[in-house]
C-alpha atoms as a PDB file:
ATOM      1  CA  UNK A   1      -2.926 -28.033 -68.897  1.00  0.00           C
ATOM      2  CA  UNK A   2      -0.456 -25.533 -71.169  1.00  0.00           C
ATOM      3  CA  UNK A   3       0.157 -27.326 -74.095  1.00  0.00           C
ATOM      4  CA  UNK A   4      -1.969 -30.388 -73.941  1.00  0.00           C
ATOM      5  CA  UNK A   5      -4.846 -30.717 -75.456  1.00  0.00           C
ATOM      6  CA  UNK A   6      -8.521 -30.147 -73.565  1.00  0.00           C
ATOM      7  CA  UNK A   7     -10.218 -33.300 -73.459  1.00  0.00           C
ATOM      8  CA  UNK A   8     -13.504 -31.719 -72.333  1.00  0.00           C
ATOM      9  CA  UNK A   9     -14.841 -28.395 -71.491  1.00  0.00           C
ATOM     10  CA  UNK A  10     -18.069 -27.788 -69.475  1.00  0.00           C
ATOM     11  CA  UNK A  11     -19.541 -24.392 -70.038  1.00  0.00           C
ATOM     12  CA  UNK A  12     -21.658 -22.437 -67.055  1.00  0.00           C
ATOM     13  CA  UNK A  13     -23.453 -19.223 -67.581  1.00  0.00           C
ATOM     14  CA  UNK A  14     -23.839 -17.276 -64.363  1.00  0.00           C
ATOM     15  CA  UNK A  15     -25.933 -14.665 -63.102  1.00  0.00           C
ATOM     16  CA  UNK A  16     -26.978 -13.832 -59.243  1.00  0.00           C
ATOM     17  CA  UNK A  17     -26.458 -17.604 -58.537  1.00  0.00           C
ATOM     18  CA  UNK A  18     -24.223 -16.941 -55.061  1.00  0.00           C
ATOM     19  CA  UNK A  19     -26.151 -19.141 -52.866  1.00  0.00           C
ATOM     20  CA  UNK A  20     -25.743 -22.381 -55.002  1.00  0.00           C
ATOM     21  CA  UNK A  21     -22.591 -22.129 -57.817  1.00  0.00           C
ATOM     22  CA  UNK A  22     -19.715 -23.147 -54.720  1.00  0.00           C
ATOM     23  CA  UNK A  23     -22.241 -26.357 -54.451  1.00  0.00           C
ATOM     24  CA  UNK A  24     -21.913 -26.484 -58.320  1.00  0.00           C
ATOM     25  CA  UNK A  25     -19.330 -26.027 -59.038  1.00  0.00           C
ATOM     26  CA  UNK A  26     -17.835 -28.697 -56.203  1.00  0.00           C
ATOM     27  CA  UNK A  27     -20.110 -31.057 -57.919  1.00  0.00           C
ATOM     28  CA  UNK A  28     -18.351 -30.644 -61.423  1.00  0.00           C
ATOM     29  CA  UNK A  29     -14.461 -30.395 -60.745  1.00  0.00           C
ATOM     30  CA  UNK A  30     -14.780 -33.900 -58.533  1.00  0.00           C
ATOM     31  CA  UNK A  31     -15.620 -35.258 -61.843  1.00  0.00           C
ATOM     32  CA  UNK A  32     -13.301 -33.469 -64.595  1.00  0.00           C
ATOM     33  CA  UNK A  33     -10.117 -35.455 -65.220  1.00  0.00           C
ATOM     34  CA  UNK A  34      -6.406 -33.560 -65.644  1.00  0.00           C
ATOM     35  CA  UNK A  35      -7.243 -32.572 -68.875  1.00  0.00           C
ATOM     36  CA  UNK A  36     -10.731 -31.292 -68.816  1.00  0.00           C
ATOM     37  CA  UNK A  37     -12.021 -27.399 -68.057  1.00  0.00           C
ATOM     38  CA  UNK A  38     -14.623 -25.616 -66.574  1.00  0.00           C
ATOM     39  CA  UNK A  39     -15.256 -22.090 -68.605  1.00  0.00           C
ATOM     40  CA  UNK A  40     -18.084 -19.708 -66.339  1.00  0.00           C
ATOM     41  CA  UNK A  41     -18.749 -16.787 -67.952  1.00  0.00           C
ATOM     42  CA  UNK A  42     -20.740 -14.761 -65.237  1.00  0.00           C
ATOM     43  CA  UNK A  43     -23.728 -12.051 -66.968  1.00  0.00           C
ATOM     44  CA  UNK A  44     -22.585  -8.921 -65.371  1.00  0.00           C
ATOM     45  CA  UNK A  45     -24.396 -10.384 -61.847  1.00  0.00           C
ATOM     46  CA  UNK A  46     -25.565  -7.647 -59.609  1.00  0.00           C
ATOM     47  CA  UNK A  47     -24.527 -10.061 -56.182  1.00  0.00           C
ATOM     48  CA  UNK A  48     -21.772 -11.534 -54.787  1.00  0.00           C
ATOM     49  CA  UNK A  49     -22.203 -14.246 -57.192  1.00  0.00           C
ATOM     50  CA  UNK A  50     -18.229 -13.942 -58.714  1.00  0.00           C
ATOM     51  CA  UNK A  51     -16.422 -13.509 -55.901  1.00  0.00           C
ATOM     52  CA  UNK A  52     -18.285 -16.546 -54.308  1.00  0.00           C
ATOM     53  CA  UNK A  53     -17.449 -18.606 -57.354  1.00  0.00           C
ATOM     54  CA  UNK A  54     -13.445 -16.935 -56.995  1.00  0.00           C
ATOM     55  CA  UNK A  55     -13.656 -18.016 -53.619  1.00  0.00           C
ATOM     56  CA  UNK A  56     -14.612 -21.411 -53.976  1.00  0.00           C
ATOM     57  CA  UNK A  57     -11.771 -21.588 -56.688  1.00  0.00           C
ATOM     58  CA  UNK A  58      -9.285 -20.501 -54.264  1.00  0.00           C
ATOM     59  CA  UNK A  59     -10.327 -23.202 -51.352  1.00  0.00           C
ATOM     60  CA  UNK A  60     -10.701 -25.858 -54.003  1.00  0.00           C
ATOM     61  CA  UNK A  61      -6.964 -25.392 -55.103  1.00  0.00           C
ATOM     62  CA  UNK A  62      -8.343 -25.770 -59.027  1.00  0.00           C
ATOM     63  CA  UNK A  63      -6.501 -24.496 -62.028  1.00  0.00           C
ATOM     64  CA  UNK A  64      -9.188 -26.079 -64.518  1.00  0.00           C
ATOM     65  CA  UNK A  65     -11.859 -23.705 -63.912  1.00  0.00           C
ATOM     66  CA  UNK A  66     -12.118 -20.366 -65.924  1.00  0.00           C
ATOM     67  CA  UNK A  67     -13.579 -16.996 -65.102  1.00  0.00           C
ATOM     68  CA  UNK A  68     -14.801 -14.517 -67.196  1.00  0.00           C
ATOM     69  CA  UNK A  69     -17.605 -11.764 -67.226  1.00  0.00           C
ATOM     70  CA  UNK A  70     -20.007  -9.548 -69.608  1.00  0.00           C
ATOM     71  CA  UNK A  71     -19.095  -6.258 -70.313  1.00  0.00           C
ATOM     72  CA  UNK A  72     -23.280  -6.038 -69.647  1.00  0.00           C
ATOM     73  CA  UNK A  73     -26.178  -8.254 -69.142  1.00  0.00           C
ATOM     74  CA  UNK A  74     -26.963 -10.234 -72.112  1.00  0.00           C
ATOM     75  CA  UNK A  75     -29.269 -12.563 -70.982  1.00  0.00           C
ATOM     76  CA  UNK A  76     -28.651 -16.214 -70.731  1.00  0.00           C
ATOM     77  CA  UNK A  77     -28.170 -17.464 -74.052  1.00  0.00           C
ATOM     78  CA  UNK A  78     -25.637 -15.039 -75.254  1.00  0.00           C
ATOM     79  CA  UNK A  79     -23.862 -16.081 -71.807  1.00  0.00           C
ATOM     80  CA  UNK A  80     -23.502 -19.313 -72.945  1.00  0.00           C
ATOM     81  CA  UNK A  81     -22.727 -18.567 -76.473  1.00  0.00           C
ATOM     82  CA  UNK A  82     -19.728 -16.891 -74.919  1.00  0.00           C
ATOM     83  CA  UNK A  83     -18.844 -19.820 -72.678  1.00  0.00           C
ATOM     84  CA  UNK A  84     -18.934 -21.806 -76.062  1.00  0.00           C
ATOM     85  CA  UNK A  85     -16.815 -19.726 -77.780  1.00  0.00           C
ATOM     86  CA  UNK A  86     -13.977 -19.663 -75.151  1.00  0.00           C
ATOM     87  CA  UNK A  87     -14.249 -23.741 -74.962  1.00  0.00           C
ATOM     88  CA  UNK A  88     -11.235 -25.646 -75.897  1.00  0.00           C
ATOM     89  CA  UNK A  89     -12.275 -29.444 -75.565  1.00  0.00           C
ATOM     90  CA  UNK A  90     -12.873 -31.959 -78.067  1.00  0.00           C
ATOM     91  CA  UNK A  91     -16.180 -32.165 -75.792  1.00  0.00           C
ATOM     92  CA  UNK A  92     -18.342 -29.728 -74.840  1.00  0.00           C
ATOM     93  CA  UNK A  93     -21.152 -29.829 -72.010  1.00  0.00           C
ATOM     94  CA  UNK A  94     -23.484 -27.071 -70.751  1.00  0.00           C
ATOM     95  CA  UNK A  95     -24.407 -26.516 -66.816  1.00  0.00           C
ATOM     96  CA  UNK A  96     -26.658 -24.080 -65.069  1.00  0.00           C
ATOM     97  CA  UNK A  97     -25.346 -22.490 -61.783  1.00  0.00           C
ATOM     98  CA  UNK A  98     -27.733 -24.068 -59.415  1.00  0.00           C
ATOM     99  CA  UNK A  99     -27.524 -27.687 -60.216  1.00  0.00           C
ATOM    100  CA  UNK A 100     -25.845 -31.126 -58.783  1.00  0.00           C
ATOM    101  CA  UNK A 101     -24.419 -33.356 -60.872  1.00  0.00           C
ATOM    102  CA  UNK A 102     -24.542 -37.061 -60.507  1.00  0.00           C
ATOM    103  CA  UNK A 103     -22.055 -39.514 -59.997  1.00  0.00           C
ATOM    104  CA  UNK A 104     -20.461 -40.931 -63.328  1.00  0.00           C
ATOM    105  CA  UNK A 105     -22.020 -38.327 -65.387  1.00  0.00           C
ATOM    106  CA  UNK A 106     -19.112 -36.664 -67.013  1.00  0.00           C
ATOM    107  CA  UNK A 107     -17.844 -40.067 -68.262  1.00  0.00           C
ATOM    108  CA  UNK A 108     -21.039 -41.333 -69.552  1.00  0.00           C
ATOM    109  CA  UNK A 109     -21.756 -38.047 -71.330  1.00  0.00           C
ATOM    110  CA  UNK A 110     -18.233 -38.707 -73.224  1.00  0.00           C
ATOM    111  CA  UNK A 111     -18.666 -41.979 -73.601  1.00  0.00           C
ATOM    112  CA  UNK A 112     -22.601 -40.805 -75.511  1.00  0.00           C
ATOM    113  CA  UNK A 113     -20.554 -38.696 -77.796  1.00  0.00           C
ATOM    114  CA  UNK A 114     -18.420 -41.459 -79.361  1.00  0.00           C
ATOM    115  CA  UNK A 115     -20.688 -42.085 -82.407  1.00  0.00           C
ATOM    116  CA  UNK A 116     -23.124 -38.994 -81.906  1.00  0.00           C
ATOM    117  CA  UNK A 117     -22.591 -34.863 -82.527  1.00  0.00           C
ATOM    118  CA  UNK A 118     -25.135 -34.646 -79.586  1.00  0.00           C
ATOM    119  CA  UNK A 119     -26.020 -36.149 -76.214  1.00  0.00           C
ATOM    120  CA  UNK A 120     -28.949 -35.816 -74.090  1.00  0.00           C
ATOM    121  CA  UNK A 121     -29.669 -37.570 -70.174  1.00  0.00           C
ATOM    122  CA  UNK A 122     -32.465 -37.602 -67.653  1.00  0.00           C
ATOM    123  CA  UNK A 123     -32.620 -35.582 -65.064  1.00  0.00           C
ATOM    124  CA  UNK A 124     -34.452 -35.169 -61.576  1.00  0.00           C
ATOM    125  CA  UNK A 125     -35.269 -32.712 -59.248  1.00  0.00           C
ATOM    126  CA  UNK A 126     -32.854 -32.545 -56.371  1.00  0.00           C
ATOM    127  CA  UNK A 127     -34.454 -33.729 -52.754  1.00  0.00           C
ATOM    128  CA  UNK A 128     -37.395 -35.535 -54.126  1.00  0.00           C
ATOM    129  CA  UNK A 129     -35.491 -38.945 -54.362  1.00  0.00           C
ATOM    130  CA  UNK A 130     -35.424 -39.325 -58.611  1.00  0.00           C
ATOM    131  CA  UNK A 131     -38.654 -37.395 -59.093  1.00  0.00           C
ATOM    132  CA  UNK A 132     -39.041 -35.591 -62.565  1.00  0.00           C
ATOM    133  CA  UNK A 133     -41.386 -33.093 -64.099  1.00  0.00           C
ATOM    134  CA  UNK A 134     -44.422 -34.383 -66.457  1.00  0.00           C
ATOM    135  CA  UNK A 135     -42.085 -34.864 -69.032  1.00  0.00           C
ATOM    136  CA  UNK A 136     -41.733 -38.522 -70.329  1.00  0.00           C
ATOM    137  CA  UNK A 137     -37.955 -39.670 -69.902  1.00  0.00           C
ATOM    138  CA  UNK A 138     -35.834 -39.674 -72.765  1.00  0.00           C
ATOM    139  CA  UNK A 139     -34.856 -43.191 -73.503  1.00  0.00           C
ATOM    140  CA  UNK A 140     -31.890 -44.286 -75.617  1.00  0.00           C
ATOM    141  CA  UNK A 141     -34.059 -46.306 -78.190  1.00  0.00           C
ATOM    142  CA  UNK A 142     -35.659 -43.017 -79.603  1.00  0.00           C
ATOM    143  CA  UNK A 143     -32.318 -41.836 -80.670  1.00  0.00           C
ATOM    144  CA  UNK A 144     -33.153 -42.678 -84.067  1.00  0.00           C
ATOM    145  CA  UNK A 145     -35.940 -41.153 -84.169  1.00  0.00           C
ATOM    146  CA  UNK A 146     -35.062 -37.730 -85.701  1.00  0.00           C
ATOM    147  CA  UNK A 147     -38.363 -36.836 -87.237  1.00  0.00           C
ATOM    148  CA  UNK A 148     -40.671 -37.936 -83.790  1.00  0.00           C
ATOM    149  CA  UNK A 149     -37.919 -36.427 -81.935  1.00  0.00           C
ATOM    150  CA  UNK A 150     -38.627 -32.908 -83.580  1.00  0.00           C
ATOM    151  CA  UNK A 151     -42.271 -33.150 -83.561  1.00  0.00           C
ATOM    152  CA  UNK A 152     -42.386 -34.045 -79.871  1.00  0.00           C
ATOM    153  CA  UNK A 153     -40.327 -30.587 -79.820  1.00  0.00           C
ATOM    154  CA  UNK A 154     -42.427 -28.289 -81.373  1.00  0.00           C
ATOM    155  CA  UNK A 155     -45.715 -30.156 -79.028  1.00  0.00           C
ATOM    156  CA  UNK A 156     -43.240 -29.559 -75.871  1.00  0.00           C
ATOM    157  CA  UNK A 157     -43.382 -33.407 -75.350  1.00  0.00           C
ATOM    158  CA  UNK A 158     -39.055 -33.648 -76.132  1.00  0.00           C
ATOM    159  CA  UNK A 159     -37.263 -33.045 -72.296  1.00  0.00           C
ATOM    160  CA  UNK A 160     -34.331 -31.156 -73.801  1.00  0.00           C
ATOM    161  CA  UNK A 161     -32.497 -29.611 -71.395  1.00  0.00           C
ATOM    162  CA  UNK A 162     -29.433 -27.650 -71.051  1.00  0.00           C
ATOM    163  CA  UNK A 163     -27.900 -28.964 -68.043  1.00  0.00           C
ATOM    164  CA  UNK A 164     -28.362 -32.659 -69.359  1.00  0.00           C
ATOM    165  CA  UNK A 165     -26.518 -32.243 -72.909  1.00  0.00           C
ATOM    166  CA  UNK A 166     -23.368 -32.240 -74.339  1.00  0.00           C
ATOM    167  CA  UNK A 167     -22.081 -32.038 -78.330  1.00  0.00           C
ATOM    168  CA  UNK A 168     -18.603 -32.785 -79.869  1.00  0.00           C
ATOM    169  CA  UNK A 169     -16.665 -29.713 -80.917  1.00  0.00           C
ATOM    170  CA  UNK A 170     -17.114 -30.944 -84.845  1.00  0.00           C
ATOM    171  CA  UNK A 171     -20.826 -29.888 -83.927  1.00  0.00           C
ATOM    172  CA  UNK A 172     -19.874 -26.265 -83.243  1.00  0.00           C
ATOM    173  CA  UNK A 173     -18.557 -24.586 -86.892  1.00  0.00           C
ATOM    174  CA  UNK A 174     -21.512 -23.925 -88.929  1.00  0.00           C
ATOM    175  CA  UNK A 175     -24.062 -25.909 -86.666  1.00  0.00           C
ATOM    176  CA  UNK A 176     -24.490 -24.538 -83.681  1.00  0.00           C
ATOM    177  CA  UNK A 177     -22.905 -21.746 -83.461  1.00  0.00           C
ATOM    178  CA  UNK A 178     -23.716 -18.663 -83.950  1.00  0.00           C
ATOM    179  CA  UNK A 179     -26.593 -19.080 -82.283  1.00  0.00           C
ATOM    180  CA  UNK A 180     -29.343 -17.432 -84.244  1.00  0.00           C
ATOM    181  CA  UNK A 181     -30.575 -14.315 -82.694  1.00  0.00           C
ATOM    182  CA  UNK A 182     -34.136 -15.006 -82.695  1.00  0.00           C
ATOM    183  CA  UNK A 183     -33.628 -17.929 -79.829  1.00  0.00           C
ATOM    184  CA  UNK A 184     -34.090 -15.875 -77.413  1.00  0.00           C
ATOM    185  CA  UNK A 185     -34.481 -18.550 -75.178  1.00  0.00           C
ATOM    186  CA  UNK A 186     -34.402 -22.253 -75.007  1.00  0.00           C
ATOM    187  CA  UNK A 187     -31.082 -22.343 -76.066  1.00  0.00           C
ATOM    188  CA  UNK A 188     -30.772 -26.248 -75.369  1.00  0.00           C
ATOM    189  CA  UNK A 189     -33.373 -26.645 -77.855  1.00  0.00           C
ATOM    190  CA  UNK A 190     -31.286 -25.321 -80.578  1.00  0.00           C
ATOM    191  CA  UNK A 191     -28.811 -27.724 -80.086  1.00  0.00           C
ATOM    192  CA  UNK A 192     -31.256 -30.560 -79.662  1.00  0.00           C
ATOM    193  CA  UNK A 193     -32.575 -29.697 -83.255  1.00  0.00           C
ATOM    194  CA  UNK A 194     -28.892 -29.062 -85.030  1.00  0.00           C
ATOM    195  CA  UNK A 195     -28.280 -32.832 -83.428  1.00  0.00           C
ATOM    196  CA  UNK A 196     -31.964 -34.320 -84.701  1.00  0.00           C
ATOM    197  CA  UNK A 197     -31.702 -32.750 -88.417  1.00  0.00           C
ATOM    198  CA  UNK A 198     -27.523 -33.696 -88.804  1.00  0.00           C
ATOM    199  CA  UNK A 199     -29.149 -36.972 -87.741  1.00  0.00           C
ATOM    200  CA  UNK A 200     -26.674 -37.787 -85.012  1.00  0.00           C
ATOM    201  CA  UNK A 201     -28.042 -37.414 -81.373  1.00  0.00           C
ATOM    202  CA  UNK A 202     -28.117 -40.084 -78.782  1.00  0.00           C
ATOM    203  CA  UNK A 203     -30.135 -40.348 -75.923  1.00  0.00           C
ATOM    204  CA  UNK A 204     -29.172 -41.845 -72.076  1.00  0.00           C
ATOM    205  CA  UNK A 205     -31.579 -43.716 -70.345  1.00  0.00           C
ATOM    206  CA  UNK A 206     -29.608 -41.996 -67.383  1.00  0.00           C
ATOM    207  CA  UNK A 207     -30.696 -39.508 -65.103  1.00  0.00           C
ATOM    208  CA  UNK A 208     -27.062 -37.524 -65.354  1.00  0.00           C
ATOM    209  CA  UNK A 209     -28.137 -34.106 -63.140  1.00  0.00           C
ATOM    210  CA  UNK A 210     -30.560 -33.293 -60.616  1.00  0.00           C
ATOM    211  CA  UNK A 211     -32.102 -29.875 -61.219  1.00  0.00           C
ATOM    212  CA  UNK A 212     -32.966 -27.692 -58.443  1.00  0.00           C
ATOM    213  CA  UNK A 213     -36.207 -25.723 -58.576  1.00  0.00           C
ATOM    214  CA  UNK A 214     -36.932 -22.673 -57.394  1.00  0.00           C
ATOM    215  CA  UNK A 215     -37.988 -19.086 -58.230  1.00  0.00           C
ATOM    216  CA  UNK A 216     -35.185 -17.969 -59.566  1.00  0.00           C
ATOM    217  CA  UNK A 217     -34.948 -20.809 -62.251  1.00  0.00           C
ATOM    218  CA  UNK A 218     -33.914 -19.205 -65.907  1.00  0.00           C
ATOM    219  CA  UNK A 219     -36.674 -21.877 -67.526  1.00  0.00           C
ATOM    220  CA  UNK A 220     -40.242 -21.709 -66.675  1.00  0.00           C
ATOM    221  CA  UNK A 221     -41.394 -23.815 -64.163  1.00  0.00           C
ATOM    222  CA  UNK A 222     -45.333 -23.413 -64.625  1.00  0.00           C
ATOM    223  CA  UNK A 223     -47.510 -23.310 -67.044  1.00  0.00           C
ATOM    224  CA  UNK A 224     -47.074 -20.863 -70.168  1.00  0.00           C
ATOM    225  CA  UNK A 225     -49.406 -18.385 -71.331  1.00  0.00           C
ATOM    226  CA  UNK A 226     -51.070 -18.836 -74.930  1.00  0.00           C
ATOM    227  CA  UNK A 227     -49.006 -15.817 -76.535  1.00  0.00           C
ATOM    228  CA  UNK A 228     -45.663 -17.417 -74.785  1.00  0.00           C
ATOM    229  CA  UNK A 229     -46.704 -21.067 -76.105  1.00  0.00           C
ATOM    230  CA  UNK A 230     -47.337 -19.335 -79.455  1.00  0.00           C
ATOM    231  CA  UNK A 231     -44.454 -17.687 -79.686  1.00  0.00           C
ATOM    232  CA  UNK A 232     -42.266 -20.090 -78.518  1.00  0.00           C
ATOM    233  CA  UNK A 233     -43.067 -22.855 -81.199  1.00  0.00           C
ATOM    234  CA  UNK A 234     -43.123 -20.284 -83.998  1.00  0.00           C
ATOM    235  CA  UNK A 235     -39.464 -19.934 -82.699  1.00  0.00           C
ATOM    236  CA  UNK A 236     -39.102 -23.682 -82.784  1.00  0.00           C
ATOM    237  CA  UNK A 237     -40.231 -24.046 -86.343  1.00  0.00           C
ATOM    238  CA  UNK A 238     -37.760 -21.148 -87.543  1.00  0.00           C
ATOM    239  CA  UNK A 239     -35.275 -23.206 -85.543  1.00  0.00           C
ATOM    240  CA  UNK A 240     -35.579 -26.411 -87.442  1.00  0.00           C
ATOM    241  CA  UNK A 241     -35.160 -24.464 -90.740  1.00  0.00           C
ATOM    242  CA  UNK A 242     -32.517 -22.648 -90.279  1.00  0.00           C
ATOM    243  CA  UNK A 243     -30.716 -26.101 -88.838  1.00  0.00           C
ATOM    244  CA  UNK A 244     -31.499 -27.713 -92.175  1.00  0.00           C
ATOM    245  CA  UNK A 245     -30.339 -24.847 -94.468  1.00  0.00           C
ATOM    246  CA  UNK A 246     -26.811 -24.894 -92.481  1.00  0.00           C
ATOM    247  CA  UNK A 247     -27.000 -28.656 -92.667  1.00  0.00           C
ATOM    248  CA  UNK A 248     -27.297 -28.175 -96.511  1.00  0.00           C
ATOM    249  CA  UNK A 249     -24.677 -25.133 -96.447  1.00  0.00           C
ATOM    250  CA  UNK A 250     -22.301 -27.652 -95.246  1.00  0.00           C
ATOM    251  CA  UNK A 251     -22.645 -30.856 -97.257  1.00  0.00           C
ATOM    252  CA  UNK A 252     -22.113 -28.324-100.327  1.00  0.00           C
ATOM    253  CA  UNK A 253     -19.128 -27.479 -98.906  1.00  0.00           C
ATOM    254  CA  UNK A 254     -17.699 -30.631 -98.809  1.00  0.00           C
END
């Protein structure tokens, strides 16, 4: 790809993920076209977890998909802050390590971003035939619906996730990144509120990745403790503000 220009990047944070990034990562490159990347930035894993992911380079034969690693563990969200950074695609779009993707979601993602910043599918849990968590599916018709769409984040009623989301690289200067360092988690959240207060997010009625569960998942699969709850929408809130005073910050600019 020397001297053309990206047309899409997906970014993957890594970290002690050996025993499912190969199936990943095969997942991903049968769907990236000539000019599209994958960027992995791997968090200073303890396992085998980069030389499974160099292997599975090698036997795929791919030249789109770039390694790099943390100096030390930073924890997930700084992992894929760096992945961000080293993006070069007029598209960007975030996966975990332990995913599948499913078919046609790379070009329905783009084709979400056409009149948006921000996209945001369904997803499933791998092996239960389209099941999903409690969460209520996002449906394309709340798009629109910036203010609800915020509120249903800061209730945890809003299925943002990471793995199912995507922004245009107009999105990135002064919106989402840097990434403020009080998220400490919930990164996809972040972007899900820079997309609701800019006022340009689109939902898919798709299911576009099937998450696989188990007890290694960087998200919480159970149910939260009242301090974690607490703290978590207190993080939330400071989120949405500091969205809208960048939002301002930049229409001044203009």
């Amino acid at each position: 790809m020397s001297g053309t220009p990206v047309r899409a990047s997906v970014c993957m944070a890594t970290y002690k993920g050996s025993a499912y990034v190969a199936e990943q990562i095969e997942s991903i490159v049968a769907q990236l076209g000539p000019d599209d990347e994958l960027v992995i930035v791997d968090d200073c894993s303890p396992d085998d977890t980069v030389a499974t992911i160099v292997a599975t380079i090698d036997r795929l034969g791919e030249s789109r998909v770039f390694l790099t690693k943390t100096d030390r563990n930073v924890g997930y969200v700084r992992a894929f802050e760096a992945a961000i950074k080293r993006a070069r695609g007029r598209f960007v779009f975030l996966s975990d390590q332990d995913d599948v993707w499913t078919p046609g979601r790379h070009e329905a993602m783009i084709a979400g971003l056409a009149r948006s910043l921000v996209v945001a599918g369904n997803h499933s849990i791998l092996g239960r035939n389209g099941a999903r968590l409690w969460y209520p599916p996002l449906r394309a018709s709340g798009s629109r619906r910036h203010v609800a769409n915020l509120f249903g984040i800061l209730i945890g009623y809003r299925p943002y996730f990471g793995c199912a989301m995507g922004f245009r690289r107009e999105a990135i200067a002064g919106g989402i990144l840097p990434i403020p360092d009080f998220i400490v988690e919930s990164h996809d959240v972040w972007i899900a509120i820079t997309g609701n207060v800019r006022r340009s997010i689109r939902h898919l009625d798709e299911v576009v990745v099937e998450r696989r569960l188990h007890d290694s998942n960087q998200t919480p699969l159970g149910i939260r403790g009242a301090h974690a709850i607490v703290a978590a929408r207190w993080m939330f809130v400071r989120a949405i503000l500091e969205a809208a005073r960048r939002a301002r910050s930049r229409s001044r600019s203009r």
